[in-house]
Protein backbone atom coordinates (compact mmCIF):
# COMPACT_ATOMS: atom_id res chain seq x y z
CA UNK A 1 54.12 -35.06 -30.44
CA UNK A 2 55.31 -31.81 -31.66
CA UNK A 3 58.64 -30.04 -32.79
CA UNK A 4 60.60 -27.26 -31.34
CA UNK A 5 63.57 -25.62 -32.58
CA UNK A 6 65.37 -22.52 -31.93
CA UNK A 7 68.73 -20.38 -32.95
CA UNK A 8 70.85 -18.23 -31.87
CA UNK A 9 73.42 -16.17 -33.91
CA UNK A 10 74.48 -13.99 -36.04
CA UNK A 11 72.19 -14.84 -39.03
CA UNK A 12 68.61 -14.39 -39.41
CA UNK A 13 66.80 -15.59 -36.59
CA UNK A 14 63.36 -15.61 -37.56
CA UNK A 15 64.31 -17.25 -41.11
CA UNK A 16 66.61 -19.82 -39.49
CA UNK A 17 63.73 -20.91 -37.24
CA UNK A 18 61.45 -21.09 -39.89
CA UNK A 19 63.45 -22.82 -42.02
CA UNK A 20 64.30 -25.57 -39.12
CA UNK A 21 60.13 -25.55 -38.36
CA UNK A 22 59.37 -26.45 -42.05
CA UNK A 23 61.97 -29.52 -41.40
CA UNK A 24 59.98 -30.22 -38.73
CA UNK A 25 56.21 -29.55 -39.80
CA UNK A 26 55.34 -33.57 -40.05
CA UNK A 27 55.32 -33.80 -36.43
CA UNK A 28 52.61 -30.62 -35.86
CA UNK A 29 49.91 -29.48 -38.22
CA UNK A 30 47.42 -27.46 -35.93
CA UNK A 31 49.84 -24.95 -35.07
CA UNK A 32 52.80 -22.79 -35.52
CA UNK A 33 55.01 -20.10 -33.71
CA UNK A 34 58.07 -18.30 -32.91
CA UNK A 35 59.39 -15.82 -30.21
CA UNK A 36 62.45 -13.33 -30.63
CA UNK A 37 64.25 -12.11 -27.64
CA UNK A 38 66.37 -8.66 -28.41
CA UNK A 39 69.49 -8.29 -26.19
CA UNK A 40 67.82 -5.36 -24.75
CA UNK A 41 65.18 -7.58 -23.13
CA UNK A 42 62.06 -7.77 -24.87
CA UNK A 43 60.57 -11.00 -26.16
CA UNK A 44 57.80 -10.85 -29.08
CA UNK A 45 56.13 -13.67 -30.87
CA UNK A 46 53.95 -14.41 -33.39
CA UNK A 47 51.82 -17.75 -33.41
CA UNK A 48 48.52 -19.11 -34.77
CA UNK A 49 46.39 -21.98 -36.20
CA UNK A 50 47.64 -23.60 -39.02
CA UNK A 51 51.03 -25.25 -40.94
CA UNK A 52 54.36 -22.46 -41.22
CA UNK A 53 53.69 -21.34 -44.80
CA UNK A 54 49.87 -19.99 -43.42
CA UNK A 55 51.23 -18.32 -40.76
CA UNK A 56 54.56 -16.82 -41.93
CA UNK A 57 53.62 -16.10 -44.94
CA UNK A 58 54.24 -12.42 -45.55
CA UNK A 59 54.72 -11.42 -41.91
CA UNK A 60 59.05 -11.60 -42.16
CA UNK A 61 59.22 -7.76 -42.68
CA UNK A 62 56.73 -6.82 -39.92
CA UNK A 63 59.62 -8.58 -37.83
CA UNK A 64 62.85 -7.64 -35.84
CA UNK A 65 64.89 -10.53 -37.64
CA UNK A 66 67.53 -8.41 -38.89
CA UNK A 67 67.84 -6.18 -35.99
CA UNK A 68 71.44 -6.33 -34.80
CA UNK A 69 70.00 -6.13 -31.42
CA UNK A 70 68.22 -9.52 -31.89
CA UNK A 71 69.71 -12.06 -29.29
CA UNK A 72 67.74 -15.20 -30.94
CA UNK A 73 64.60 -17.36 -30.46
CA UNK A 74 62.45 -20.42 -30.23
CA UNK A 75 59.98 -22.13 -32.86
CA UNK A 76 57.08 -25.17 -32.45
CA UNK A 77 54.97 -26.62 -34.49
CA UNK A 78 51.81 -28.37 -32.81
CA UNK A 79 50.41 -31.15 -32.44
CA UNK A 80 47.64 -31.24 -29.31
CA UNK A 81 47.41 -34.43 -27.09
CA UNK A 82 45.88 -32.06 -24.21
CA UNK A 83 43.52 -29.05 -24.58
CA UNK A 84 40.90 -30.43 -27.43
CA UNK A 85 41.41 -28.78 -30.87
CA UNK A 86 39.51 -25.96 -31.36
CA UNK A 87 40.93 -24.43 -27.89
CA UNK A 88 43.99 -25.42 -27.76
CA UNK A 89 46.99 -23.33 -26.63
CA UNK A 90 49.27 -22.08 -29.42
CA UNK A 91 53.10 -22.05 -28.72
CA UNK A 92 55.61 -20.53 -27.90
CA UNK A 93 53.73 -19.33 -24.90
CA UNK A 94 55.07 -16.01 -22.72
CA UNK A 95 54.67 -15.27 -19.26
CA UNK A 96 56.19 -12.62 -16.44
CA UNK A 97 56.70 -9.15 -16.36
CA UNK A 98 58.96 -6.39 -17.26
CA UNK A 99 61.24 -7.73 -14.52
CA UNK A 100 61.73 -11.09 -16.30
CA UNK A 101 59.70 -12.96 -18.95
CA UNK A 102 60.28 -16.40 -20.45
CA UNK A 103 58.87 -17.95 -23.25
CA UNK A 104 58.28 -21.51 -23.38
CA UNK A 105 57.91 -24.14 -26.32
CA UNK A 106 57.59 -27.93 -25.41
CA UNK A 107 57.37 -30.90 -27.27
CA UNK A 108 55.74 -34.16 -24.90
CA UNK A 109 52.48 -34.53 -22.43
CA UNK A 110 52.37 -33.92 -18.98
CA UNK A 111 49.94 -36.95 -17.35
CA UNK A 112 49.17 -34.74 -14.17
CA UNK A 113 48.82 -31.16 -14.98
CA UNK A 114 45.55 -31.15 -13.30
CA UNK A 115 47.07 -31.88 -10.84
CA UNK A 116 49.45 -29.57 -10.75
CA UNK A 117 47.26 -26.86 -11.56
CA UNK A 118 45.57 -27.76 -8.15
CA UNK A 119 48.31 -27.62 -5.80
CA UNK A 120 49.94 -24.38 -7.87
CA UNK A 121 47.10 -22.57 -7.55
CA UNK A 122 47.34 -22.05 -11.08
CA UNK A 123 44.02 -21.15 -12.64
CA UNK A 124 44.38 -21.10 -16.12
CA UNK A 125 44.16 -25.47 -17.09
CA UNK A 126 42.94 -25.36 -20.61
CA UNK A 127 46.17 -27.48 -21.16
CA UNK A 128 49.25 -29.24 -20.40
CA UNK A 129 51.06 -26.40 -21.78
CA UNK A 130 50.14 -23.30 -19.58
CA UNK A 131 50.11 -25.32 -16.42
CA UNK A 132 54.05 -26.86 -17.09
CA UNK A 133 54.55 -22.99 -18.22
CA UNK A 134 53.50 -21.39 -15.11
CA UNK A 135 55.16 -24.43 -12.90
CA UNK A 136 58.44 -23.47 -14.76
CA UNK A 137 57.97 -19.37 -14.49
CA UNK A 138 56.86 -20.10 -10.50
CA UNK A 139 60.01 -22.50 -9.98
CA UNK A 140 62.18 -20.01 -11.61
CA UNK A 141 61.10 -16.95 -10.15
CA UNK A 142 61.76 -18.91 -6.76
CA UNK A 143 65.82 -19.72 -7.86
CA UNK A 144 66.30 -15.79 -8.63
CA UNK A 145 65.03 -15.79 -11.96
CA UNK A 146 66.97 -18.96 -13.00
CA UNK A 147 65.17 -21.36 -15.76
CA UNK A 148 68.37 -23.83 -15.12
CA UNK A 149 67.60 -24.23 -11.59
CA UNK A 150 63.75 -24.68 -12.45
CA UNK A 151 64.34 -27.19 -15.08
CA UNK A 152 66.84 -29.07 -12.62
CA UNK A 153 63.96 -29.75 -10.48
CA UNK A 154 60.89 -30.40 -12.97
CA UNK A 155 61.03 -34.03 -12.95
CA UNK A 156 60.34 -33.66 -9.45
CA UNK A 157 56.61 -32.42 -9.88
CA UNK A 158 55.76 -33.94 -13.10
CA UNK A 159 54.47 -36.97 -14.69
CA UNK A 160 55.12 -36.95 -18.30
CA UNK A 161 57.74 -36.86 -21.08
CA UNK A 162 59.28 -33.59 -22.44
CA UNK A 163 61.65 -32.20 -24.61
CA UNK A 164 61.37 -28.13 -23.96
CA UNK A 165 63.09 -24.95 -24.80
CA UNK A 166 63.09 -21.53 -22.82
CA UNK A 167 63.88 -17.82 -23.90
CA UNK A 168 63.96 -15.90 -21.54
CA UNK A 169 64.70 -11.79 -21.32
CA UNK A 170 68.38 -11.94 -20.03
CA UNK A 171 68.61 -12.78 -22.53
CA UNK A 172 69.57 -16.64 -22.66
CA UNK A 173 67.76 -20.12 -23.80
CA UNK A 174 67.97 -23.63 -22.02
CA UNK A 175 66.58 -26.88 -23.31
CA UNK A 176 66.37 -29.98 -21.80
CA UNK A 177 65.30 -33.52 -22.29
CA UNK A 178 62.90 -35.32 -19.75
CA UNK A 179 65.22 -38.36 -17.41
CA UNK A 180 63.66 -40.67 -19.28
CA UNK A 181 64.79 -39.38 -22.20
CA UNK A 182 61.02 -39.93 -24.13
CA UNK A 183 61.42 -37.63 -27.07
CA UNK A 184 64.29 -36.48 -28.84
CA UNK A 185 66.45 -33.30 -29.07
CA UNK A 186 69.40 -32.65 -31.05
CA UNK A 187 71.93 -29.33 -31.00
CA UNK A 188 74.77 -27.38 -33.14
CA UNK A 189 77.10 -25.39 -31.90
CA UNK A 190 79.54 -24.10 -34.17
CA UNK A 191 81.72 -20.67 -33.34
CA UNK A 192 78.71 -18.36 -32.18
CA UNK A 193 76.23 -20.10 -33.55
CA UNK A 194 73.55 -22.30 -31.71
CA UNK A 195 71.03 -24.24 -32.95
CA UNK A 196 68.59 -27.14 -32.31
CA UNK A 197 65.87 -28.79 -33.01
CA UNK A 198 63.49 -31.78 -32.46
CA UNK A 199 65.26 -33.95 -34.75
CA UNK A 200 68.72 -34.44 -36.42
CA UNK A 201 67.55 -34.17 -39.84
CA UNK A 202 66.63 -31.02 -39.72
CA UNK A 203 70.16 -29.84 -38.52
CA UNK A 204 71.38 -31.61 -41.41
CA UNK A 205 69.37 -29.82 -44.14
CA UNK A 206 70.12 -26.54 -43.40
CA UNK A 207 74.07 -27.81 -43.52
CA UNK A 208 74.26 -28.40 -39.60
CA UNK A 209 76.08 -31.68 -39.78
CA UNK A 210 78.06 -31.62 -36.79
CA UNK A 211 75.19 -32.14 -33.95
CA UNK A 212 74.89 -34.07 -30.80
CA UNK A 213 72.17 -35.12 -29.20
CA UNK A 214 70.67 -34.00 -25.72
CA UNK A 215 71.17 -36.63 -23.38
CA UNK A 216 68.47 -37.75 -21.24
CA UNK A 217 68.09 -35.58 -18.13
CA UNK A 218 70.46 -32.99 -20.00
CA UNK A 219 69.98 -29.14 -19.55
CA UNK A 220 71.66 -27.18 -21.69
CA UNK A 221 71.83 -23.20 -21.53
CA UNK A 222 73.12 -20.83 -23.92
CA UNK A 223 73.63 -16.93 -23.22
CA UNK A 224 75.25 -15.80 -27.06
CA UNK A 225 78.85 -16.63 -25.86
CA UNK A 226 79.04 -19.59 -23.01
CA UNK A 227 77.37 -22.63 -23.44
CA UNK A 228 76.58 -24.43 -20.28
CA UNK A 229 75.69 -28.27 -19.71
CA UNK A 230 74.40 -29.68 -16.46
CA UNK A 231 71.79 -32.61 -16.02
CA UNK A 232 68.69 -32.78 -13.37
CA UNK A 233 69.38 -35.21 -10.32
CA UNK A 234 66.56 -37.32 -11.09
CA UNK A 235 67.89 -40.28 -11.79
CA UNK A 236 65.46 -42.95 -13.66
CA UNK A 237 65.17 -45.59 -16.43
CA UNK A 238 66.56 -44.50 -19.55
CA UNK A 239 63.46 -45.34 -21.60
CA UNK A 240 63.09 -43.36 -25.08
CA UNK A 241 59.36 -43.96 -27.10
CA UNK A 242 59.62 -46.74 -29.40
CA UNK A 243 57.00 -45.06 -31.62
CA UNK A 244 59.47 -42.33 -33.27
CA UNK A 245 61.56 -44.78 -34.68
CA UNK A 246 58.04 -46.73 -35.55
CA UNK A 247 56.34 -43.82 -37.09
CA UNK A 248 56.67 -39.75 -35.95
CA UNK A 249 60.51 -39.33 -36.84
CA UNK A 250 61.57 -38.78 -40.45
CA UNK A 251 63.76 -41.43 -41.80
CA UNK A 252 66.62 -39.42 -42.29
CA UNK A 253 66.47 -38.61 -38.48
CA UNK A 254 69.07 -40.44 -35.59
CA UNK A 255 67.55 -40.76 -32.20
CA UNK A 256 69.97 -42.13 -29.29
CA UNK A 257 72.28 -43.16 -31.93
CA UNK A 258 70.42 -45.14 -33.96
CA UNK A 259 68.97 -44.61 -37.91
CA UNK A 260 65.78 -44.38 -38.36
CA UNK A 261 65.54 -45.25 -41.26
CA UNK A 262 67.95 -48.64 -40.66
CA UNK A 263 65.56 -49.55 -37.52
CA UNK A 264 62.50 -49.57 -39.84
CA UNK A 265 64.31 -51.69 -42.66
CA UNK A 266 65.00 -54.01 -39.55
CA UNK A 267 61.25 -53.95 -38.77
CA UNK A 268 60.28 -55.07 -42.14
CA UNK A 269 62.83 -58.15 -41.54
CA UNK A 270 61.99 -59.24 -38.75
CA UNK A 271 58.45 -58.44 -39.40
CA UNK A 272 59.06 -60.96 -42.46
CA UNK A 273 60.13 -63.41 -40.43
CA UNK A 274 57.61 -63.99 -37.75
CA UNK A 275 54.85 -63.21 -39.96
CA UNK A 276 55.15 -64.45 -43.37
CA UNK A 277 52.39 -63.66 -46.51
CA UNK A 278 51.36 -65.44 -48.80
CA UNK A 279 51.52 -62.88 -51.44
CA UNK A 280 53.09 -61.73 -55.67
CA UNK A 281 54.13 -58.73 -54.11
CA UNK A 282 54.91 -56.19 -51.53
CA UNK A 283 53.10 -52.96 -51.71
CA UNK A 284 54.19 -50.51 -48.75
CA UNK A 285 51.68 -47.93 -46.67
CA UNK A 286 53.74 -44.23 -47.95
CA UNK A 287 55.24 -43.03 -46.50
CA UNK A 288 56.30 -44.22 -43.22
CA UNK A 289 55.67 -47.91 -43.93
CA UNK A 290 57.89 -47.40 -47.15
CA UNK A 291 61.11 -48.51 -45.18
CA UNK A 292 59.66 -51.88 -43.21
CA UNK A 293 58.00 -53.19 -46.87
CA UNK A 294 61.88 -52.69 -48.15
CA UNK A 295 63.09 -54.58 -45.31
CA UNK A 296 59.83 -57.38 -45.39
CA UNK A 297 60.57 -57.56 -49.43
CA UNK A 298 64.51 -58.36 -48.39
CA UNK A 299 63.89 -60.55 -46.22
CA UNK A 300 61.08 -62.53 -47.63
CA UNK A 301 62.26 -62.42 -51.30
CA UNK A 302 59.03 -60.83 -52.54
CA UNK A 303 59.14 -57.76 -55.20
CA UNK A 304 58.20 -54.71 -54.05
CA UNK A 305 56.48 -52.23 -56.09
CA UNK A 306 54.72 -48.64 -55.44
CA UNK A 307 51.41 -49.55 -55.65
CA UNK A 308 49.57 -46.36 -53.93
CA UNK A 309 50.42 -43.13 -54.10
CA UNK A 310 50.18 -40.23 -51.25
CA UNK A 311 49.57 -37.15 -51.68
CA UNK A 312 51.66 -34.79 -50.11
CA UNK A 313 49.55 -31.29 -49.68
CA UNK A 314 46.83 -33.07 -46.99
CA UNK A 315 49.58 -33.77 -44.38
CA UNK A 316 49.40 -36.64 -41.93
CA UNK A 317 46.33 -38.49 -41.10
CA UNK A 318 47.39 -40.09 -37.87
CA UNK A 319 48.12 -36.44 -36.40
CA UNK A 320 45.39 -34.68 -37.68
CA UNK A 321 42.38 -33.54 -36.07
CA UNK A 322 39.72 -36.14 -35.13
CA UNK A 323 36.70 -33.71 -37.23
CA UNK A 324 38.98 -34.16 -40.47
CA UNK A 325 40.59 -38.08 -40.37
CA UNK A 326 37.86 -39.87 -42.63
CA UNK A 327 38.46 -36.80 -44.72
CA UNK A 328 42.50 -37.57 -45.00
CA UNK A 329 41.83 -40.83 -45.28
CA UNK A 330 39.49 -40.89 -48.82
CA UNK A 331 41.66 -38.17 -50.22
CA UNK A 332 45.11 -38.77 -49.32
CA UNK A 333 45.75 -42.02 -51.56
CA UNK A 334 45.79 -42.90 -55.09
CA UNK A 335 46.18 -46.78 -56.62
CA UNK A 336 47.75 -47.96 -59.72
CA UNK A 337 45.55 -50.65 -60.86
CA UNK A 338 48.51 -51.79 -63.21
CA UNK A 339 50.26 -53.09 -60.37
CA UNK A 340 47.09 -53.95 -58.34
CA UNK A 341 45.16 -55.90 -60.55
CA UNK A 342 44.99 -59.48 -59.90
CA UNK A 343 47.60 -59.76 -57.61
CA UNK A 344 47.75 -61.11 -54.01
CA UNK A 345 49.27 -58.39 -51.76
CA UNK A 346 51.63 -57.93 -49.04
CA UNK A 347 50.98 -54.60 -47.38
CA UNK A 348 53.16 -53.37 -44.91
CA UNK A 349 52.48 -50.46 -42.67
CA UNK A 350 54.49 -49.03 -39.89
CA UNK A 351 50.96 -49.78 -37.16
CA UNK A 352 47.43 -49.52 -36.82
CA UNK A 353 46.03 -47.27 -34.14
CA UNK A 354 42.64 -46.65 -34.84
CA UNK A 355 42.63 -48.49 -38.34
CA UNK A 356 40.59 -45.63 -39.99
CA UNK A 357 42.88 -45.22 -42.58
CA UNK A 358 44.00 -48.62 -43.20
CA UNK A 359 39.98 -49.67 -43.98
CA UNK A 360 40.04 -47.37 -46.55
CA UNK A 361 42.81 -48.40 -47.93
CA UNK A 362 41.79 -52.10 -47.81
CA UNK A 363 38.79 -51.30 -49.54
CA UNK A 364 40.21 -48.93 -52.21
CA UNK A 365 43.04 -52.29 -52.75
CA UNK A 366 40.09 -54.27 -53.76
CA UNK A 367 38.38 -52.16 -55.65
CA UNK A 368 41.41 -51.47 -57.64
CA UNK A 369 41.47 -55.70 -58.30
CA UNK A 370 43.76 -57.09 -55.57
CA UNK A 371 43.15 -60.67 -55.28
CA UNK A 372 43.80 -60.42 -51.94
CA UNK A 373 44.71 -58.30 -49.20
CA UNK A 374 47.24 -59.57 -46.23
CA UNK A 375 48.10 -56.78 -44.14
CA UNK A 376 51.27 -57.10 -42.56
CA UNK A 377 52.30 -54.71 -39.65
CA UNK A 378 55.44 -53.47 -38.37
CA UNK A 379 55.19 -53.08 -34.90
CA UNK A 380 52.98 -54.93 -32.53
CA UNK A 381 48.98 -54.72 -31.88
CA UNK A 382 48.82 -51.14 -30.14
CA UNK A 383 46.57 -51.62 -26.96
CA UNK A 384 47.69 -49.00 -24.64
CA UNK A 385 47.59 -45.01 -24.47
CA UNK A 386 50.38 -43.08 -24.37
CA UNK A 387 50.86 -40.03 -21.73
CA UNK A 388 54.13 -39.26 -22.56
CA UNK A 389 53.20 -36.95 -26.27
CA UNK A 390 50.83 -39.53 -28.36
CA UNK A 391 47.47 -38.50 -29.32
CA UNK A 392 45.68 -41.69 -27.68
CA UNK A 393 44.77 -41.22 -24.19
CA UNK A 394 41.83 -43.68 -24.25
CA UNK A 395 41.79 -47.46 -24.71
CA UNK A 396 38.70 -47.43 -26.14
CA UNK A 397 40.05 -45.75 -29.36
CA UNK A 398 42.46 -48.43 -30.21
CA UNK A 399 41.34 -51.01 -32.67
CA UNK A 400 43.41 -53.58 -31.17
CA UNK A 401 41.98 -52.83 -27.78
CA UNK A 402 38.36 -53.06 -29.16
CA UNK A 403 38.72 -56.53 -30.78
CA UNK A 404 38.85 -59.78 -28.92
CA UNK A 405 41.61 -61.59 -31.53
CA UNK A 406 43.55 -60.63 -34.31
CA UNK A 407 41.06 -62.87 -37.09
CA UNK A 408 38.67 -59.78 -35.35
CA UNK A 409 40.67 -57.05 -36.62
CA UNK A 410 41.01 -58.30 -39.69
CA UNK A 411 37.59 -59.02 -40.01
CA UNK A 412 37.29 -55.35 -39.30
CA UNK A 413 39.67 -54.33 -41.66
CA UNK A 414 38.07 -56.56 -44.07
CA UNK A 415 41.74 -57.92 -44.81
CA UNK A 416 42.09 -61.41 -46.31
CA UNK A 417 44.50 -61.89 -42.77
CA UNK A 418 46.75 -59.66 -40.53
CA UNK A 419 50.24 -60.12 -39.10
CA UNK A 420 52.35 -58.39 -36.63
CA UNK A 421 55.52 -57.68 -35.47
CA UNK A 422 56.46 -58.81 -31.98
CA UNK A 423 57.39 -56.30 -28.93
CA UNK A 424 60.80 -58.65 -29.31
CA UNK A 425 61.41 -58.16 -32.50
CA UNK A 426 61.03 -54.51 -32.41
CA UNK A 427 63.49 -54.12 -29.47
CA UNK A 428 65.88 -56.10 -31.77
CA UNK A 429 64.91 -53.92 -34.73
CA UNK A 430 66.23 -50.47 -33.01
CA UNK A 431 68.97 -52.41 -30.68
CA UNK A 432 69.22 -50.28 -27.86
CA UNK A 433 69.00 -51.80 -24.35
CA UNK A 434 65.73 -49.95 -23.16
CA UNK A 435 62.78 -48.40 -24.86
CA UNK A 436 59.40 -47.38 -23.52
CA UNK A 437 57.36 -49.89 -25.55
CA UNK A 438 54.03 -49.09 -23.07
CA UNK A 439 51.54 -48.50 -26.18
CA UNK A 440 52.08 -52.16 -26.61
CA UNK A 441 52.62 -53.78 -23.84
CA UNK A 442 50.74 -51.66 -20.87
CA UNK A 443 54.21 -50.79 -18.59
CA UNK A 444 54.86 -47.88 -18.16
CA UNK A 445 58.05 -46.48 -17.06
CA UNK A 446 57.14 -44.52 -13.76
CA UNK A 447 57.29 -46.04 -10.65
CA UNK A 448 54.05 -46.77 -8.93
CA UNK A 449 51.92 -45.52 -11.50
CA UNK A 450 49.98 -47.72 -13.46
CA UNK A 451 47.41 -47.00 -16.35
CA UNK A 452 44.62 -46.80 -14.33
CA UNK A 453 46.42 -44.04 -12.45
CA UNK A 454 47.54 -42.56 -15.53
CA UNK A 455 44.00 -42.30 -17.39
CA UNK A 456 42.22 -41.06 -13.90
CA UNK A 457 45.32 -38.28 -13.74
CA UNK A 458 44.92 -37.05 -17.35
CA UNK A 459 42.23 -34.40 -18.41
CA UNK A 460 41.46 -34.45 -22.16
CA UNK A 461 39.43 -32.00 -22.68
């Protein structure tokens, strides 16, 4: 998971990307970047370690943002699933030559890269990112300098999800969504002015409220004055990752039509219903279980109340760095023993991957003077890496994976019992007719691949 954005206009680039980045910063923490393309055909970027406010921070007026020769640019913020941590490639990333050069920010994972690498002759494979880079510069290069052409072919060669944006030195941008339509990828286009970004909300905040979203297989270029839509003749499963309606996307967010934030009150009911608590009260997991408790209170007719408090200036423990998790964990929550003490709770959070945070929280719940702790859990036991932009590429980090029962993970947990959603009840909760649900269930989406295949195929270095 990451989150890419871009504009083109009129206004200031560089502080119209930045400002649609920090909208976007809870889905990347590592990293942050943008690259400027000037109408006379340069590209420059700036990008390094750490959130938008380290690296921005005083470096606007070093920067050709309110050139009138600036065409536009491109923005990420990262979050690795290929490449380690300390190593990993920071985005946007440029390649080519005088001739033509292309910069290239992506949001997704590409399974086979090594793959790819190999048969490319591509030698630089310290991630996903520089090998789909130099696939796209190669393909391009081979349609006459043409991104569109390159990106109409992609699916072709890899095995993945994406959601990507190009700037190239024409100058011009294209963005398109993966066929199977994995992450999301929203754009505004109003008089000369182009935008978009990983998610709707961000579009929104900056006043953006007329946006549509990038259809799956959709590849849309845009050269300052013609905007250009054509899609990539793969034709496959429409199958867009339960998990950002479950936990990466803001609340505020659409994706494929449906509110976020409505999808995760729908958890909580249905949650409610197929595993009631015994419990005074509902306590939610902030922030992104906040919505499902709302929905499990509802539903069961149990108060809730804000029992823990998060603190917002340590970020997101799930998408943080494996070194600095148990850190996050201790120091991310507070407790109000007011509302605590001597009560049996209900507490709902969106899922349990690794359960490193949850523990603590369990722990911190009792020692606080819960009576008892039932952990109830919006989506269903997650068993299965993802390949397509998760951080979980191994079955053997998954609590649910480890533990032979669900009285096991609770017993891990240390939870007075455990309840979860069901895969069925989560397709009912967002209500669209296909999602890839393969984190819980094992299927994936591509044809003839299987997890096996998909574990062998992926490098994580």
């Amino acid at each position: 998971m990451c989150g890419i954005a871009g504009y083109i206009g009129s206004s200031d680039a560089v502080s119209m990307i930045i400002s649609l980045l920090l909208e976007l910063q809870h889905r990347g923490q590592e990293a942050s970047g943008l690259a400027i393309a000037l109408n006379r055909g340069s590209i420059s970027v700036i990008h390094s370690k750490g959130l938008i406010s380290d690296v921005f921070n005083g470096k606007l007026n070093d920067e050709p943002s309110r050139d009138n020769n600036v065409f536009g640019g491109i923005g990420h913020v990262r979050y690795s699933t290929s490449g380690g941590y300390m190593n990993s490639e920071v985005q946007p990333i440029v390649l080519g030559d005088n001739n033509f050069k292309i910069a290239i920010a992506f949001n997704g994972t590409i399974a086979n890269y090594d793959s790819l690498a190999k048969e490319f002759d591509i030698k630089r494979v310290s991630c996903d990112t520089i090998v789909l880079a130099e696939l796209i510069y190669r393909l391009a290069r081979e349609a006459g300098n043409d991104v569109v052409e390159a990106l109409k072919i992609l699916p072709n060669y890899v095995v993945g999800g994406y959601s990507i944006a190009i700037l190239t030195s024409e100058p011009r941008v294209a963005i398109a969504r993966d066929p199977y339509g994995f992450r999301p990828l929203a754009i505004s286009y109003i008089g000369e002015e182009f935008l978009f970004s990983s998610e709707t909300a961000a579009l929104e905040t900056l006043g953006f409220s007329s946006w549509k979203e990038v259809l799956p297989g959709e590849i849309i270029s845009f050269n300052g004055s013609s905007l250009e839509s054509t899609k990539t003749s793969v034709s496959v499963p429409i199958s867009p990752c339960v998990f950002e309606y479950v936990y990466f996307s803001r609340p505020d967010s659409v994706f494929n039509g449906v509110s976020v934030y409505i999808a995760r009150v729908k958890m909580g009911e249905e949650l409610a219903s197929k595993a009631p608590a015994n419990c005074d009260i509902v306590i939610p997991v902030p922030d992104s279980g906040r919505a499902a408790a709302i929905g499990f209170s509802r539903a069961s007719g149990k108060p809730i109340d804000e029992g823990i408090y998060a603190n917002k200036y340590v970020g997101r423990g799930f998408i943080a760095p494996p070194m600095i998790r148990d850190t996050i964990s201790k120091l991310k929550y507070g407790f109000v023993k007011s509302i605590i003490s001597g009560r049996k709770i209900a507490l709902v959070d969106d899922s349990i991957v690794r359960g490193t945070t949850l523990k603590s929280i369990i722990k911190r719940l009792k020692h606080a003077g819960a009576k008892e702790v039932h952990v109830r859990v919006a989506s269903p036991p997650f068993k299965y890496p993802c390949f397509m932009g998760v951080d979980v590429t191994s079955r053997e980090e998954l609590l649910a994976w480890r533990m032979a029962s669900i009285d096991d993970i609770a017993r891990s947990l240390e939870a007075d019992s455990i309840g979860y959603n069901t895969v069925e009840g989560l397709r009912k909760a967002v209500g669209i007719p296909s999602i890839c649900s393969a984190c819980f269930t094992g299927l994936y989406p591509f044809q003839g691949i299987d997890i096996e295949d998909l574990e062998n195929m992926f490098i994580r270095w």
